[in-house]
Each structure stands twice: as C-alpha cells, then as structure tokens.
Protein backbone atom coordinates (compact mmCIF):
# COMPACT_ATOMS: atom_id res chain seq x y z
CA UNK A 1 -28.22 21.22 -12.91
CA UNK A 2 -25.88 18.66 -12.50
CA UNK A 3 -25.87 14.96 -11.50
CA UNK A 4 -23.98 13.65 -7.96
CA UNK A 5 -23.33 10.49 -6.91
CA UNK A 6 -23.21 10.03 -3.05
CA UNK A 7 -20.78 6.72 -2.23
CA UNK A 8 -21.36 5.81 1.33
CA UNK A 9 -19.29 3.20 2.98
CA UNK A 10 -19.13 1.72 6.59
CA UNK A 11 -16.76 -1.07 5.87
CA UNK A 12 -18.77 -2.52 2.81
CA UNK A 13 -19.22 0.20 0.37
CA UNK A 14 -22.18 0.75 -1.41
CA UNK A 15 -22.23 2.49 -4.68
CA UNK A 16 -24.61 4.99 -6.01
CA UNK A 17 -24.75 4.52 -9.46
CA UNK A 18 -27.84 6.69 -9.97
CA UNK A 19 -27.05 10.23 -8.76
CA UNK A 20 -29.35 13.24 -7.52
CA UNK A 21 -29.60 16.56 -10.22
CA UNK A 22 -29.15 19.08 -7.85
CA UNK A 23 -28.32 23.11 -8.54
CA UNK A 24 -24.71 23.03 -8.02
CA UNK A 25 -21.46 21.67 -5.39
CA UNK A 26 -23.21 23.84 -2.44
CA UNK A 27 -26.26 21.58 -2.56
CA UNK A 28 -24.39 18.28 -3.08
CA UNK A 29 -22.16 19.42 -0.08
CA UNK A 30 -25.69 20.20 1.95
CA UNK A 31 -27.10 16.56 0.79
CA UNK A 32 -23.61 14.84 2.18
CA UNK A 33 -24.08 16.67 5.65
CA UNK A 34 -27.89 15.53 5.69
CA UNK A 35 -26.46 12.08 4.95
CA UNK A 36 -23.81 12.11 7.73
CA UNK A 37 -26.47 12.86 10.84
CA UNK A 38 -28.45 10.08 9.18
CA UNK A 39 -25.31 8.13 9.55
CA UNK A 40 -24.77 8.79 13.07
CA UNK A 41 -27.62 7.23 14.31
CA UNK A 42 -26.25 3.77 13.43
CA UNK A 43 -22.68 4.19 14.60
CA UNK A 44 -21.19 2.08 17.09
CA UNK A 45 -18.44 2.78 19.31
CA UNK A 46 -15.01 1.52 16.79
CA UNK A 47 -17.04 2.40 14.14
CA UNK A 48 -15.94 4.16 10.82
CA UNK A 49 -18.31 5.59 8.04
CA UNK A 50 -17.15 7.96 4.91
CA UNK A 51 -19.68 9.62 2.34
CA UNK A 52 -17.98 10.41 -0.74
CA UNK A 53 -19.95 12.98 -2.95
CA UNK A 54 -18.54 12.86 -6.72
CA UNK A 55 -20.09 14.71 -10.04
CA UNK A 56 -18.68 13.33 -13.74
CA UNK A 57 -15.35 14.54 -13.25
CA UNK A 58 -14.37 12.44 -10.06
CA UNK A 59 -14.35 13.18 -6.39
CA UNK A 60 -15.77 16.53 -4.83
CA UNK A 61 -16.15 15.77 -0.95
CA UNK A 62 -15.42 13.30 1.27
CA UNK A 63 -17.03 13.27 4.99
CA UNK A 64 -15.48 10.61 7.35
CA UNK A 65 -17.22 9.70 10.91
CA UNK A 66 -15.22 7.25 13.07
CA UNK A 67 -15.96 6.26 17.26
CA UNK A 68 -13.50 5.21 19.31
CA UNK A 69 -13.87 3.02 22.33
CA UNK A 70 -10.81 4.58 24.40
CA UNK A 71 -11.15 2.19 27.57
C-alpha cells in the first residue's frame, strides 16, 4: 500500500498533507473521480476547480472542472 495526497484547489488551494494508503494508482485515480462529482455540486457558472492526486515521487493525476457563463 501506498500513501496519496489529494491537493484540491478552487482558486485557494488547500493542501493535503496527510494522505490516504490505498492499494495502488488505480484506486487513487478512483478516489480523485469520487472527489470531482463531490466537487461539482459546488460549482458556479465561471468557476474552475483542479484535484491533483500525488504519491512520494510527485504528481500522478490532475482532474480540472471549469463552467463557463457563455452569454
């Protein structure tokens, strides 16, 4: 098992400095999805969020949501 860290950001990022041990990338990519339709339930129209899923060696994933108000 190893340990992810799941940075979420919507203009103010906020940093997840303790992690989840999960099985492997497949289930940290699985958490980040779960995360992102969490998300959408607070986005507003010009809104922009980004989940960032990293283990100890750096960035694995990155899952960015923006709404656009075209008129």
């Amino acid at each position: 098992m190893s340990r992810y860290f799941f940075r979420i950001s919507n203009g103010r990022p906020h940093e997840d400095n303790v992690g989840e041990e999960l099985r492997d990338e497949h289930q940290a990519w699985l958490s980040a999805k779960r995360l992102a339709r969490d998300i959408e339930d607070t986005l507003e129209p010009n809104g922009k969020w980004m989940v960032e899923v990293r283990d100890a060696d750096g960035p694995l994933y990155l899952i960015s949501i923006a709404a656009q108000k075209l008129r």
